[in-house]
PDB file of N, CA and C in Angstrom:
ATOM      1  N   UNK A   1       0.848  -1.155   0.000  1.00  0.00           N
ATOM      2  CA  UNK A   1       0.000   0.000   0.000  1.00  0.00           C
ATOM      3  C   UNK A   1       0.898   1.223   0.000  1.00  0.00           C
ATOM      4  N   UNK A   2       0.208   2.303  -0.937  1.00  0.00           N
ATOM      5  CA  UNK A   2       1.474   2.956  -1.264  1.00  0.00           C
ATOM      6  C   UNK A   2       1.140   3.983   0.561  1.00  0.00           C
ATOM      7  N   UNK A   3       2.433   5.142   0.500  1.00  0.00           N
ATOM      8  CA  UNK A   3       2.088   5.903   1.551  1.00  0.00           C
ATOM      9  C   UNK A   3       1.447   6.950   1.568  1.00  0.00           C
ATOM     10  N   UNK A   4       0.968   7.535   0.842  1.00  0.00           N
ATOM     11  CA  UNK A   4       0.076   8.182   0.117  1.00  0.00           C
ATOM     12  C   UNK A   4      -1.517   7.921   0.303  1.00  0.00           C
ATOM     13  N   UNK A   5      -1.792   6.474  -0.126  1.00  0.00           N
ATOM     14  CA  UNK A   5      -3.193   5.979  -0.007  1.00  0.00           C
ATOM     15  C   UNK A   5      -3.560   5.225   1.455  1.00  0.00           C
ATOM     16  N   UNK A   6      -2.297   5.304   2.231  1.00  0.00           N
ATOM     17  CA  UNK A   6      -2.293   5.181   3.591  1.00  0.00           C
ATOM     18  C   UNK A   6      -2.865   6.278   4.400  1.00  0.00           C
ATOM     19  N   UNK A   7      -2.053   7.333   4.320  1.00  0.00           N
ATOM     20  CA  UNK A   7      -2.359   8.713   4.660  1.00  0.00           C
ATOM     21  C   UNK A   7      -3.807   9.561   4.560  1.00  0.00           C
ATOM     22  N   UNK A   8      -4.433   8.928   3.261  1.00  0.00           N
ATOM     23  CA  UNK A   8      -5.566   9.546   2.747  1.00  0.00           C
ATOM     24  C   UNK A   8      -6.560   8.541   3.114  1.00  0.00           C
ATOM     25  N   UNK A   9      -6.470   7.041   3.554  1.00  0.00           N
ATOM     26  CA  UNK A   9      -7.701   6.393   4.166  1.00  0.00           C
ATOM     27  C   UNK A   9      -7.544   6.823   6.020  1.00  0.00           C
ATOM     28  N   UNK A  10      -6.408   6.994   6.441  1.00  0.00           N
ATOM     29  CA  UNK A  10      -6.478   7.646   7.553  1.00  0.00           C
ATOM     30  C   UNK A  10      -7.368   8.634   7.779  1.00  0.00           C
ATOM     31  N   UNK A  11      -6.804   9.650   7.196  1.00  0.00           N
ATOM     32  CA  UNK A  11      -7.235  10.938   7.308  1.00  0.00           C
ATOM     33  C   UNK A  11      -8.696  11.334   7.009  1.00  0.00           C
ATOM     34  N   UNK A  12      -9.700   9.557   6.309  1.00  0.00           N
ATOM     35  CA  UNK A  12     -10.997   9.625   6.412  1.00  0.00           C
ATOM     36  C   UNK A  12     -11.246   9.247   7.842  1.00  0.00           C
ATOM     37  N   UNK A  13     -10.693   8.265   8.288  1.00  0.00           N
ATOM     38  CA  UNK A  13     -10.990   7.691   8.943  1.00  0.00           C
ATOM     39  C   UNK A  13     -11.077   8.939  10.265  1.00  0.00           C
ATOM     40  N   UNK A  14     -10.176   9.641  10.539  1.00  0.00           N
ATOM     41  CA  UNK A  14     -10.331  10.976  12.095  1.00  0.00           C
ATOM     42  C   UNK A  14     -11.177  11.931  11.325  1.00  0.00           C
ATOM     43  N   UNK A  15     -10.848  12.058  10.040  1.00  0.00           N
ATOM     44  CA  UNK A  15     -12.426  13.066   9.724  1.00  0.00           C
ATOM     45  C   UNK A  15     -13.850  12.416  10.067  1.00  0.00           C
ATOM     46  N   UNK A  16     -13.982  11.143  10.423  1.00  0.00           N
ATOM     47  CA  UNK A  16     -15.041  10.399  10.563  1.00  0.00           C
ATOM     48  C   UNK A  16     -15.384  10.339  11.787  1.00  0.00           C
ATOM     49  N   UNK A  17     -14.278  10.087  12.819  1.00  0.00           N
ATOM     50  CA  UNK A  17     -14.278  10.406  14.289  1.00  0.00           C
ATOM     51  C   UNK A  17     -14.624  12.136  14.751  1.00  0.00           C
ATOM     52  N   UNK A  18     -14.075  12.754  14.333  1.00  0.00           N
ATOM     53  CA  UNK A  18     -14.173  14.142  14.207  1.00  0.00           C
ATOM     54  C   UNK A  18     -15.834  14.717  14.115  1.00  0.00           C
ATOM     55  N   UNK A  19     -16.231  13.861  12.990  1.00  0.00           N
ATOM     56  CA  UNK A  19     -17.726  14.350  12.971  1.00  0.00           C
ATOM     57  C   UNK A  19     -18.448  13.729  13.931  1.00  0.00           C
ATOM     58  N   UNK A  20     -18.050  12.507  14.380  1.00  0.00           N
ATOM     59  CA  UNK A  20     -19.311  11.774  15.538  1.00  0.00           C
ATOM     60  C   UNK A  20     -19.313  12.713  16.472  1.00  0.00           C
ATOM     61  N   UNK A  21     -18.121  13.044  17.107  1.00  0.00           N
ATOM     62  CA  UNK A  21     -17.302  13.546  18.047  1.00  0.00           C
ATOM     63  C   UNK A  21     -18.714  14.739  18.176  1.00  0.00           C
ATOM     64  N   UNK A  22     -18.442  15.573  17.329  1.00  0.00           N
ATOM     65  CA  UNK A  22     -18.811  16.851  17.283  1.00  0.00           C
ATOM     66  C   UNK A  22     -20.574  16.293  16.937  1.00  0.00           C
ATOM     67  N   UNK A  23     -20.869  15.557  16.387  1.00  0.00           N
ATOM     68  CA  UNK A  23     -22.068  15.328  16.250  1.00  0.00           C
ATOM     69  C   UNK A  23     -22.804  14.744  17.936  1.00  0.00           C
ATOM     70  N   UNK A  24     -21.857  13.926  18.375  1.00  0.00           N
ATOM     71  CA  UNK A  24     -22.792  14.156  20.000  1.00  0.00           C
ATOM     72  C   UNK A  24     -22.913  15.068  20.604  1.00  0.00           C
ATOM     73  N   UNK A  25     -21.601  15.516  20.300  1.00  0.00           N
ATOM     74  CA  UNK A  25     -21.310  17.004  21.814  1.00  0.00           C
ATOM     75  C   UNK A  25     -22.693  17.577  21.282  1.00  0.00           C
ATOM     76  N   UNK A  26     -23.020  18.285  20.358  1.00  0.00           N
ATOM     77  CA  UNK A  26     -24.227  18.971  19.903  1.00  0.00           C
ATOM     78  C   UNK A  26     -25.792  18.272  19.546  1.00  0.00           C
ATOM     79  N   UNK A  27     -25.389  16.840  19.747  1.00  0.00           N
ATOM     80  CA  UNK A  27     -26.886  16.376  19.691  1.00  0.00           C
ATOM     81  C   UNK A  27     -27.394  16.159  18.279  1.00  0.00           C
ATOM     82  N   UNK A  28     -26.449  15.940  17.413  1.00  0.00           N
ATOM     83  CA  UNK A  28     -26.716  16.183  15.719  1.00  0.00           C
ATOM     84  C   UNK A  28     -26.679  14.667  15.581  1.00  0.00           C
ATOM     85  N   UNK A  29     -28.116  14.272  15.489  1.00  0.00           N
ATOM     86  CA  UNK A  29     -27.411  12.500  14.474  1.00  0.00           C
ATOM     87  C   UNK A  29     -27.171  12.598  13.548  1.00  0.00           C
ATOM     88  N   UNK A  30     -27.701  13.457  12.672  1.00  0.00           N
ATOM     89  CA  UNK A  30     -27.129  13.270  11.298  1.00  0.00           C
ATOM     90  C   UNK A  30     -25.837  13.244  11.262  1.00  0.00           C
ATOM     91  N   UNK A  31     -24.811  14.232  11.472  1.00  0.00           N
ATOM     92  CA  UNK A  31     -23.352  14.754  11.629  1.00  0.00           C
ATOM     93  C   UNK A  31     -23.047  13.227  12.513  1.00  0.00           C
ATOM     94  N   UNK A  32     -23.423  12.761  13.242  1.00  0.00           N
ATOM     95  CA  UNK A  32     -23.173  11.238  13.613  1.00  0.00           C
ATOM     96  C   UNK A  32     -23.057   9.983  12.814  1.00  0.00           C
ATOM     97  N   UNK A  33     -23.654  10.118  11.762  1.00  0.00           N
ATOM     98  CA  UNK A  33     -23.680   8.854  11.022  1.00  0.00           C
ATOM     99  C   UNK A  33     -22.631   9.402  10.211  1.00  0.00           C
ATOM    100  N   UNK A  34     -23.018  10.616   9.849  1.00  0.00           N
ATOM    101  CA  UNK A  34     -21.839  10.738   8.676  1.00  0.00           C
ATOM    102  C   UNK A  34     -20.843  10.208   9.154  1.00  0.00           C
ATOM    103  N   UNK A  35     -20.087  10.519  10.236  1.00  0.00           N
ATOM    104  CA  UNK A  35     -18.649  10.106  10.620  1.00  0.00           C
ATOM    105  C   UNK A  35     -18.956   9.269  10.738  1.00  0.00           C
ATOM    106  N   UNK A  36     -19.572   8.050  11.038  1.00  0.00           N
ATOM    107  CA  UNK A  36     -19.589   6.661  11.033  1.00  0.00           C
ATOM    108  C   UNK A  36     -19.310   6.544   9.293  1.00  0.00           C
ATOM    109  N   UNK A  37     -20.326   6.769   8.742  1.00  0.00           N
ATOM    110  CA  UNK A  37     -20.226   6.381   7.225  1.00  0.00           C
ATOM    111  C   UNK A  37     -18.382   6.862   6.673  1.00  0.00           C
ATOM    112  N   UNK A  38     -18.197   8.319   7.097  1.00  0.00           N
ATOM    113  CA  UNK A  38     -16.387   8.319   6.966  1.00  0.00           C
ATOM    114  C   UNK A  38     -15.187   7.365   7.312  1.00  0.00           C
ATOM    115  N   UNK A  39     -15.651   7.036   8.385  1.00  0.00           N
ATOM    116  CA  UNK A  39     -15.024   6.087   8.903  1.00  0.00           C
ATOM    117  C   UNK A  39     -15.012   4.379   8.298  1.00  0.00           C
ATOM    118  N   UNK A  40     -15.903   3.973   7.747  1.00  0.00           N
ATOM    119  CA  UNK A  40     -16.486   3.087   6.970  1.00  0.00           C
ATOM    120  C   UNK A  40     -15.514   2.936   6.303  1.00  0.00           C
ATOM    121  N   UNK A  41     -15.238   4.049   5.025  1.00  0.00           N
ATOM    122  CA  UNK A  41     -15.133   4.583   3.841  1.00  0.00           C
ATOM    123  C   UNK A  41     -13.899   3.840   3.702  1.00  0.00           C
ATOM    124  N   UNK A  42     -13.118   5.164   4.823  1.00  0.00           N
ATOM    125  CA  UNK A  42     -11.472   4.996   5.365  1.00  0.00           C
ATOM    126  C   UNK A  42     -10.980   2.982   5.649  1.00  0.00           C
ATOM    127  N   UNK A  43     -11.818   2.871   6.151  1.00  0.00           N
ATOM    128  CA  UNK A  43     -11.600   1.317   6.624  1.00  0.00           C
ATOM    129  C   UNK A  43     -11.890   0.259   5.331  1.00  0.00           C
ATOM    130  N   UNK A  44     -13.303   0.787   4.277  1.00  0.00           N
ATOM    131  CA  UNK A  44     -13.123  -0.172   3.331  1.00  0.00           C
ATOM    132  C   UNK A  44     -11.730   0.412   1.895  1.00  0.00           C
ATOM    133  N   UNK A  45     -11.294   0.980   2.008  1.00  0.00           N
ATOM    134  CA  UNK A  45     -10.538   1.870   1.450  1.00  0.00           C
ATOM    135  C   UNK A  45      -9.298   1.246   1.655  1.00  0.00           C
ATOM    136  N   UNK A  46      -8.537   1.105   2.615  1.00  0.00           N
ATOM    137  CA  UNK A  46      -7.971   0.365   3.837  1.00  0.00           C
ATOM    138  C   UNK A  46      -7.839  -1.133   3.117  1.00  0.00           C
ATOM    139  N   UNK A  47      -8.598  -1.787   3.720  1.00  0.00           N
ATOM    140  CA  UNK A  47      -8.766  -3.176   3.049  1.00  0.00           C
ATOM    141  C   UNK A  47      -8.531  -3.469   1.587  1.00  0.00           C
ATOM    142  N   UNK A  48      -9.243  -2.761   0.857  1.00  0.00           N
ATOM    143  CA  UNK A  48      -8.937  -2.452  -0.450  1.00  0.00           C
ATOM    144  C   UNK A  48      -7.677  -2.583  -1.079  1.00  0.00           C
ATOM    145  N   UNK A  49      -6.672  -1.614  -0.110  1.00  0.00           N
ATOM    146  CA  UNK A  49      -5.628  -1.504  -0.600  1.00  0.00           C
ATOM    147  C   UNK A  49      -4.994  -2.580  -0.270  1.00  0.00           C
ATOM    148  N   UNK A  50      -5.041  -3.354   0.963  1.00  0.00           N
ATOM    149  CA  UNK A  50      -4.137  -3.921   1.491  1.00  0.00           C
ATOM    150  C   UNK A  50      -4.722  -5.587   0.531  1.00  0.00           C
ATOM    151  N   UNK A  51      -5.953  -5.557   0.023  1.00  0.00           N
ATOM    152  CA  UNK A  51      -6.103  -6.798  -0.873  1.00  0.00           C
ATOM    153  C   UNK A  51      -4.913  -6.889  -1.824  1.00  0.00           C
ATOM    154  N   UNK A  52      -5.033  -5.413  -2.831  1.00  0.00           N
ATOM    155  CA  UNK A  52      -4.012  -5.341  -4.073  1.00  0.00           C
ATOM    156  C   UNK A  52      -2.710  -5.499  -3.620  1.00  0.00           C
ATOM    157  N   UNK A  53      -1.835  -5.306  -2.326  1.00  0.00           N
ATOM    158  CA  UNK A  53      -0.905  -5.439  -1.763  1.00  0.00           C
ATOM    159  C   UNK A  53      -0.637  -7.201  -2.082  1.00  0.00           C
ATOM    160  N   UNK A  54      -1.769  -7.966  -1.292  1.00  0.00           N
ATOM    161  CA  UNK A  54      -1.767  -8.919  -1.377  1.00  0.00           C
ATOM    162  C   UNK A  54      -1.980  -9.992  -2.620  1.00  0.00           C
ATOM    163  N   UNK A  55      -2.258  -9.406  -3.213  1.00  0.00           N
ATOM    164  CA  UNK A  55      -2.485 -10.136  -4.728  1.00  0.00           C
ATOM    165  C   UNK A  55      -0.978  -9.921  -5.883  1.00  0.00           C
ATOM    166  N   UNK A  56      -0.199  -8.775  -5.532  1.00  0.00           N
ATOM    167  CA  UNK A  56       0.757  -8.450  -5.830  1.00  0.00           C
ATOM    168  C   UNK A  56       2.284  -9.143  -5.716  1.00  0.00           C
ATOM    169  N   UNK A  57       1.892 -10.077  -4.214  1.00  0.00           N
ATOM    170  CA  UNK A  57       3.122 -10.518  -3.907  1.00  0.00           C
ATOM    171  C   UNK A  57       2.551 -11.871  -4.117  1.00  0.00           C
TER     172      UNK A  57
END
């Protein structure tokens, strides 16, 4: 997985935490799922990469 597409499923992944975060403190479910659904994203994104990793070697 390059480091690049590491960096960028991360960086869904705390934007995803980030919104729950802020979606309880304020009582917002919507802004709650989203970061769940970000977080998702980041994680199937994640896997993704690390399949082609694996098919590679």
């Amino acid at each position: 997985m390059g480091a690049d597409d590491k960096a960028a499923n991360t960086a869904d992944k705390l934007k995803g935490k980030v919104k729950e975060a802020a979606g309880k403190a304020v009582g917002n479910e919507r802004l709650q799922a989203e970061g769940k659904v970000d977080q998702v994203k980041g994680d199937a994104k994640q896997a993704v990469e690390k399949a082609k990793d694996a098919l590679k070697d």
